[in-house]
C-alpha atoms as a PDB file:
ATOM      1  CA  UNK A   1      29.661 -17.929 -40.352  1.00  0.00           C
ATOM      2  CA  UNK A   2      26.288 -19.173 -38.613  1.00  0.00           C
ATOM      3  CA  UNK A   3      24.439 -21.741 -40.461  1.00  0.00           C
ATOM      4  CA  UNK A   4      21.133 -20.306 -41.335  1.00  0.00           C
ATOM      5  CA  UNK A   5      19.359 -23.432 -40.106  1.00  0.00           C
ATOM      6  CA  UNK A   6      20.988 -23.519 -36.749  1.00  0.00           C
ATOM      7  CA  UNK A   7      20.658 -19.603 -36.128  1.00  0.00           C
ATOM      8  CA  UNK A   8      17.196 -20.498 -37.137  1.00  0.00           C
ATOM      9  CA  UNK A   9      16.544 -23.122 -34.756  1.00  0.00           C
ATOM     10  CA  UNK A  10      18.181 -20.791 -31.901  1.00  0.00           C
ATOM     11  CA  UNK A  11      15.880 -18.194 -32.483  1.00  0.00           C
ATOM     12  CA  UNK A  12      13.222 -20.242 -32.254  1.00  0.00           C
ATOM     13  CA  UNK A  13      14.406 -21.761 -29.095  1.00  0.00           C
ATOM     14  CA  UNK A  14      14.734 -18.343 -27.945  1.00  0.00           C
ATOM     15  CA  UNK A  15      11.608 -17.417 -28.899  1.00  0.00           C
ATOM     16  CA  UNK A  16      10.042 -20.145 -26.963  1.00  0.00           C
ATOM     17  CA  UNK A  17      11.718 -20.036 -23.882  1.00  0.00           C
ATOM     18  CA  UNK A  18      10.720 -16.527 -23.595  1.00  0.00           C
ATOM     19  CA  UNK A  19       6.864 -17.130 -24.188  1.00  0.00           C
ATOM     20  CA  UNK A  20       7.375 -20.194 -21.556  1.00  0.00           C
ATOM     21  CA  UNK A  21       8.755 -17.505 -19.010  1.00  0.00           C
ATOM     22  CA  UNK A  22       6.540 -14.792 -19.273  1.00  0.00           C
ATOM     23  CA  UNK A  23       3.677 -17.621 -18.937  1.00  0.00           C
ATOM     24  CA  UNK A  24       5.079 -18.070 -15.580  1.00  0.00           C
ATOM     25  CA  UNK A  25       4.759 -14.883 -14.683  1.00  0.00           C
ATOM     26  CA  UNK A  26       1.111 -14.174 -15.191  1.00  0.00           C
ATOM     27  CA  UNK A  27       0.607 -17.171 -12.685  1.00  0.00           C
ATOM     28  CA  UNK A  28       2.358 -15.543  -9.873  1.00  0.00           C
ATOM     29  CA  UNK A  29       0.864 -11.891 -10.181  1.00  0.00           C
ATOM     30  CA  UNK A  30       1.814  -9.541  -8.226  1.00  0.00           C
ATOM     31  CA  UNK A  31       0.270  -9.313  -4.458  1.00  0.00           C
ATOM     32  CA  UNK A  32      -2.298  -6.496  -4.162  1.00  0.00           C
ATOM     33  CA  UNK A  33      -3.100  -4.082  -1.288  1.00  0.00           C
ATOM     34  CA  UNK A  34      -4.777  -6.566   0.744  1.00  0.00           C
ATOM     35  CA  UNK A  35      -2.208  -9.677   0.532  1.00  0.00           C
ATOM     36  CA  UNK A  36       0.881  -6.987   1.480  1.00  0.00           C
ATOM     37  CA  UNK A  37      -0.797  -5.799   4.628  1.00  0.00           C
ATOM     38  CA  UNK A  38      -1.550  -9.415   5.472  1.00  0.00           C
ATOM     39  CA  UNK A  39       2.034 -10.617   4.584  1.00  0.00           C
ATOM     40  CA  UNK A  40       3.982  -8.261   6.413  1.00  0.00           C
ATOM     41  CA  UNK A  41       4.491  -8.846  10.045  1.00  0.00           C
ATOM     42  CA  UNK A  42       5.236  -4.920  11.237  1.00  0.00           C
ATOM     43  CA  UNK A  43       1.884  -3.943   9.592  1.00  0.00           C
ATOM     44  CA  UNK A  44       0.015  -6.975  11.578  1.00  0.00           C
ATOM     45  CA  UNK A  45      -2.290  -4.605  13.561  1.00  0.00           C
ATOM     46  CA  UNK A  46      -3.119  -2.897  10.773  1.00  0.00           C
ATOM     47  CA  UNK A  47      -4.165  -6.050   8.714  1.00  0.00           C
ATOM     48  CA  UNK A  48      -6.443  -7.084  11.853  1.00  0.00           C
ATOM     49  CA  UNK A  49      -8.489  -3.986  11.595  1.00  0.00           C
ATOM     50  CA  UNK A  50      -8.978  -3.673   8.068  1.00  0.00           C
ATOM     51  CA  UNK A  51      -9.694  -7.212   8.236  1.00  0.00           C
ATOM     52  CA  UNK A  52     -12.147  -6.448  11.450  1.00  0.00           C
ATOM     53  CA  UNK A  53     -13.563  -3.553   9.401  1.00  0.00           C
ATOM     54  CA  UNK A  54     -14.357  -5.369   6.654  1.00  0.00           C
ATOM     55  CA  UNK A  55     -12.037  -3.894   3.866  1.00  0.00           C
ATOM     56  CA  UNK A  56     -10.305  -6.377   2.683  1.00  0.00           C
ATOM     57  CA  UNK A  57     -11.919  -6.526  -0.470  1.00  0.00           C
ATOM     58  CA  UNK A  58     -11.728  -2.595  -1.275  1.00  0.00           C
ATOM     59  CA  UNK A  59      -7.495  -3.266  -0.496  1.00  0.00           C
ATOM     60  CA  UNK A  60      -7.935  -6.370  -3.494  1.00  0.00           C
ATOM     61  CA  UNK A  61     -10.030  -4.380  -6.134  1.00  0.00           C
ATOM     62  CA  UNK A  62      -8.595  -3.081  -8.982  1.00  0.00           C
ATOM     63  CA  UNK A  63      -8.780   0.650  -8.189  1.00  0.00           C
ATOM     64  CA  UNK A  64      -5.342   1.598  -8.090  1.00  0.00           C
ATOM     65  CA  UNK A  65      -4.859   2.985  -4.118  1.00  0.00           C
ATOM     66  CA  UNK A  66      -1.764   4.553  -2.108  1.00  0.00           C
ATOM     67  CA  UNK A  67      -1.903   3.663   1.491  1.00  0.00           C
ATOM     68  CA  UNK A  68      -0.157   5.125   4.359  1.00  0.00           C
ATOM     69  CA  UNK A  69      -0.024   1.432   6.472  1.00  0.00           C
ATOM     70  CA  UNK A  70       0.953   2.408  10.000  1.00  0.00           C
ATOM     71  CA  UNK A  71       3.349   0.105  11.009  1.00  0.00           C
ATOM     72  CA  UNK A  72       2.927  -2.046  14.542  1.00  0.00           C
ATOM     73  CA  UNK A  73       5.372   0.276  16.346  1.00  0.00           C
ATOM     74  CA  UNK A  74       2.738   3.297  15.731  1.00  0.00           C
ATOM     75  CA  UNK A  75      -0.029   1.227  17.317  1.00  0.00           C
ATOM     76  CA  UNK A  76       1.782   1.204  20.049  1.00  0.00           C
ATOM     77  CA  UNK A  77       1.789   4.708  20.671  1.00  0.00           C
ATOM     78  CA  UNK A  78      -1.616   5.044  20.283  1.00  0.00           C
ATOM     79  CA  UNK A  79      -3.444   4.718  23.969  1.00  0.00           C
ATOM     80  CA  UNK A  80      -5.225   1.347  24.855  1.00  0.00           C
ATOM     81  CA  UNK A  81      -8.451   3.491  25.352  1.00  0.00           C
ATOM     82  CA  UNK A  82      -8.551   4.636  21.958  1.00  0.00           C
ATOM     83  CA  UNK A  83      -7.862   1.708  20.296  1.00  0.00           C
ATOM     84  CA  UNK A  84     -10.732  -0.360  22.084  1.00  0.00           C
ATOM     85  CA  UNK A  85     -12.587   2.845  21.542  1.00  0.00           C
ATOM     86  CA  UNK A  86     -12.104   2.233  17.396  1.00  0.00           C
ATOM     87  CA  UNK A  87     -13.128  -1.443  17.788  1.00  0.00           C
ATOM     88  CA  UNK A  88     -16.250  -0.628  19.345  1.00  0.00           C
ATOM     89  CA  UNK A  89     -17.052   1.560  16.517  1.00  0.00           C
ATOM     90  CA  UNK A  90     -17.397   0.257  12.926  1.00  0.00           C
ATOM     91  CA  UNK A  91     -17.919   3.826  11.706  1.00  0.00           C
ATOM     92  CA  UNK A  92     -15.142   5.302  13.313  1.00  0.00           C
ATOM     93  CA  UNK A  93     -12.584   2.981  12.688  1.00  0.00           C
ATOM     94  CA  UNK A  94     -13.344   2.837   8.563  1.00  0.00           C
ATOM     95  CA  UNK A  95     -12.872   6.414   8.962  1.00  0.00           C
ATOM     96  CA  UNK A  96      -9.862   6.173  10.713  1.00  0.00           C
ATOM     97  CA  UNK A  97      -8.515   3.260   8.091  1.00  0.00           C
ATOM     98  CA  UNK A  98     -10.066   5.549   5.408  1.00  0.00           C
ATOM     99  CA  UNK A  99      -7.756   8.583   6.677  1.00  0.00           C
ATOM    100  CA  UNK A 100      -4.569   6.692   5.022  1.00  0.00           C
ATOM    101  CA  UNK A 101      -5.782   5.923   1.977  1.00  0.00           C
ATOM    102  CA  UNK A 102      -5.210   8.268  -1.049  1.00  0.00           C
ATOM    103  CA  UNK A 103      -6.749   7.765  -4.618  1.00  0.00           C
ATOM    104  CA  UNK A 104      -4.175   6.683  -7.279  1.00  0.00           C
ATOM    105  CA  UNK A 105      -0.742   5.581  -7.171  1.00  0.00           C
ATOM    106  CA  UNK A 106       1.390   8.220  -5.359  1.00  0.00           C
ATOM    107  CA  UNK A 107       4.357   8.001  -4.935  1.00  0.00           C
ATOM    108  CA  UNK A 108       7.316   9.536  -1.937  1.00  0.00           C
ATOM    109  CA  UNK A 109       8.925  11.610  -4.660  1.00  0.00           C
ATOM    110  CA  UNK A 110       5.549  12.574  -6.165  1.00  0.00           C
ATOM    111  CA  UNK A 111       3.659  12.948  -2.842  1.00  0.00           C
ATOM    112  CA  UNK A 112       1.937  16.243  -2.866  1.00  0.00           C
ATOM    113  CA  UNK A 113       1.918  19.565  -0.645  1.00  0.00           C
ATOM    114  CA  UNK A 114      -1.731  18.483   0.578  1.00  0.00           C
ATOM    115  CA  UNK A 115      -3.279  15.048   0.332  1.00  0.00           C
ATOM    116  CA  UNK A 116      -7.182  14.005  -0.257  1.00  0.00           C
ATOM    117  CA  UNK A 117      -7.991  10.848   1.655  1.00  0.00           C
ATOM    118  CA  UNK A 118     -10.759   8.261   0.604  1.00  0.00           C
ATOM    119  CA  UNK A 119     -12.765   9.826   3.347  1.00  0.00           C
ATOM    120  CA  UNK A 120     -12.475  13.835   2.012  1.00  0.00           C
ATOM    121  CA  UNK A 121      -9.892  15.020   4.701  1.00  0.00           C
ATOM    122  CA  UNK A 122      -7.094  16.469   4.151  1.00  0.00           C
ATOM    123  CA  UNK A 123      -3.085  15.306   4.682  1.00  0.00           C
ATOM    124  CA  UNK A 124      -0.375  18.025   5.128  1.00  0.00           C
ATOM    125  CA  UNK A 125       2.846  16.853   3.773  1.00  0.00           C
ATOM    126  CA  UNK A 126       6.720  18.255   3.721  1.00  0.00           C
ATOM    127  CA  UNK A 127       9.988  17.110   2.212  1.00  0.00           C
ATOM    128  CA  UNK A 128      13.435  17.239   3.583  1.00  0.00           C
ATOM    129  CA  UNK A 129      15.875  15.951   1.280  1.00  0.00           C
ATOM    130  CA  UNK A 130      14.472  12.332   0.600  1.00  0.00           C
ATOM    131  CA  UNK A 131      12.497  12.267   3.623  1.00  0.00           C
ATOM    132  CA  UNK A 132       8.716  12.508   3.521  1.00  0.00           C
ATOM    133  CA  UNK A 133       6.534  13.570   6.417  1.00  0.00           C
ATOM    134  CA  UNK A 134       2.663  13.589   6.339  1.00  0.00           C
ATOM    135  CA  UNK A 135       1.321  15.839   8.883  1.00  0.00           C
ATOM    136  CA  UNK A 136       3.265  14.193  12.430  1.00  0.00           C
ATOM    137  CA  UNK A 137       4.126  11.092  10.624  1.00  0.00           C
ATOM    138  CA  UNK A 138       7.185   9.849   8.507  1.00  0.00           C
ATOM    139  CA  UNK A 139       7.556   7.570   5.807  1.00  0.00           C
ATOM    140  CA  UNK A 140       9.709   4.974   6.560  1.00  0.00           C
ATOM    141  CA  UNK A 141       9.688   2.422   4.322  1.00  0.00           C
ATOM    142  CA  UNK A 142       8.261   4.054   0.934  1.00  0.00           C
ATOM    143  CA  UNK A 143       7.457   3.253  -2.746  1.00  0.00           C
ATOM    144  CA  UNK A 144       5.910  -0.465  -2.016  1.00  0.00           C
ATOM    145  CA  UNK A 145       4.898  -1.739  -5.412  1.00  0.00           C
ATOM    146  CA  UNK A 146       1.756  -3.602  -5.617  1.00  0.00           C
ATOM    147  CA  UNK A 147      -0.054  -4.766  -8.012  1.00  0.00           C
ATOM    148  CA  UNK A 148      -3.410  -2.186  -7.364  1.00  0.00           C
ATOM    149  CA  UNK A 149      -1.613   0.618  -5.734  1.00  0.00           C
ATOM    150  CA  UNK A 150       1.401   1.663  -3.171  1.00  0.00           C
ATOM    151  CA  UNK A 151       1.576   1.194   0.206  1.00  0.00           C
ATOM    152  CA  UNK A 152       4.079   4.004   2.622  1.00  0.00           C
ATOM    153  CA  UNK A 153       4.411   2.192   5.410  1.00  0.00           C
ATOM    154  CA  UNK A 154       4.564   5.388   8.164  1.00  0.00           C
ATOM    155  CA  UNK A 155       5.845   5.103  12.070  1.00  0.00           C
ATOM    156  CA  UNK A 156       2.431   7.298  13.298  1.00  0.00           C
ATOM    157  CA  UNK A 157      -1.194   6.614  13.479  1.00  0.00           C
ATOM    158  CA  UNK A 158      -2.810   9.856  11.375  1.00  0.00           C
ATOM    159  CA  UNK A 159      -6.148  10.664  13.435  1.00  0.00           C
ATOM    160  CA  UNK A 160      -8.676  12.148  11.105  1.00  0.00           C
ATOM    161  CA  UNK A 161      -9.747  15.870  12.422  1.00  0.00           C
ATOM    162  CA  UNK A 162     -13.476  15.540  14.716  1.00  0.00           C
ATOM    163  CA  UNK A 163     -16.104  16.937  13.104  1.00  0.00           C
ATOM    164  CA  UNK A 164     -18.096  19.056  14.846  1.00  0.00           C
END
């Protein structure tokens, strides 16, 4: 049978190293929007223009965001015209950035028929089985956790619809 002085002491041992640990946590928090973008290499192009667009800050607030990161490979696909086209633009290419970005956390298995985007368009979105397709795009790597949001990272750039 346990002494009660030693099963006292080991509880309070216990006890401590547990309030030590989850003091370590709180000074590694968890990356937000912003530092994921900027710490993944396949979303690298899409770090430069938020960062060239100035939204770095909106991807590190505390609103809680889903974003639909296009990875490198999608860039690619995207013609050399239009992408130099964006850059010259400030407007256009926020509202391009601001066509992946949803409101909340929302996740693959949660992801809605339809979509509102930060800039008031509209996503389509299907299921097959466990795979998640927003209008041509797919999810490819889902269900990112950060600390202020998700991020989906998809293999297609989603062009927001003209306006006329």
């Amino acid at each position: 049978m346990p002494q009660p002085k030693r099963l006292f002491l080991g509880s309070v041992g216990a006890i401590a190293c547990a309030l030590l640990m989850s003091g370590c946590a709180s000074l590694n928090p968890a990356p937000t929007l912003a530092d994921t973008l900027a710490a993944r290499p396949e979303l690298s192009t899409l770090n430069r223009l938020v960062t060239q667009a100035g939204l770095q800050d909106t991807l590190r607030g505390e609103a809680a965001l889903t974003v639909l990161a296009p990875n490198d490979e999608a860039f690619k696909a995207v013609p050399k015209a239009t992408l130099d086209a964006l850059a010259a633009d400030p407007a256009r290419l926020k509202a391009v950035l601001g066509h992946h970005v949803v409101a909340g956390r929302v996740s693959a298995r949660e992801m809605p028929a339809k979509v509102r985007t930060s800039t008031g368009t509209e996503i389509t979105t299907s299921r097959a089985g466990d795979f998640v397709t927003l209008e041509e795009a797919m999810i490819v790597q889902a269900d990112l956790p950060v600390r202020n949001g998700t991020v989906h990272v998809i293999d297609r750039v989603l062009m927001p619809p003209v306006k006329k």
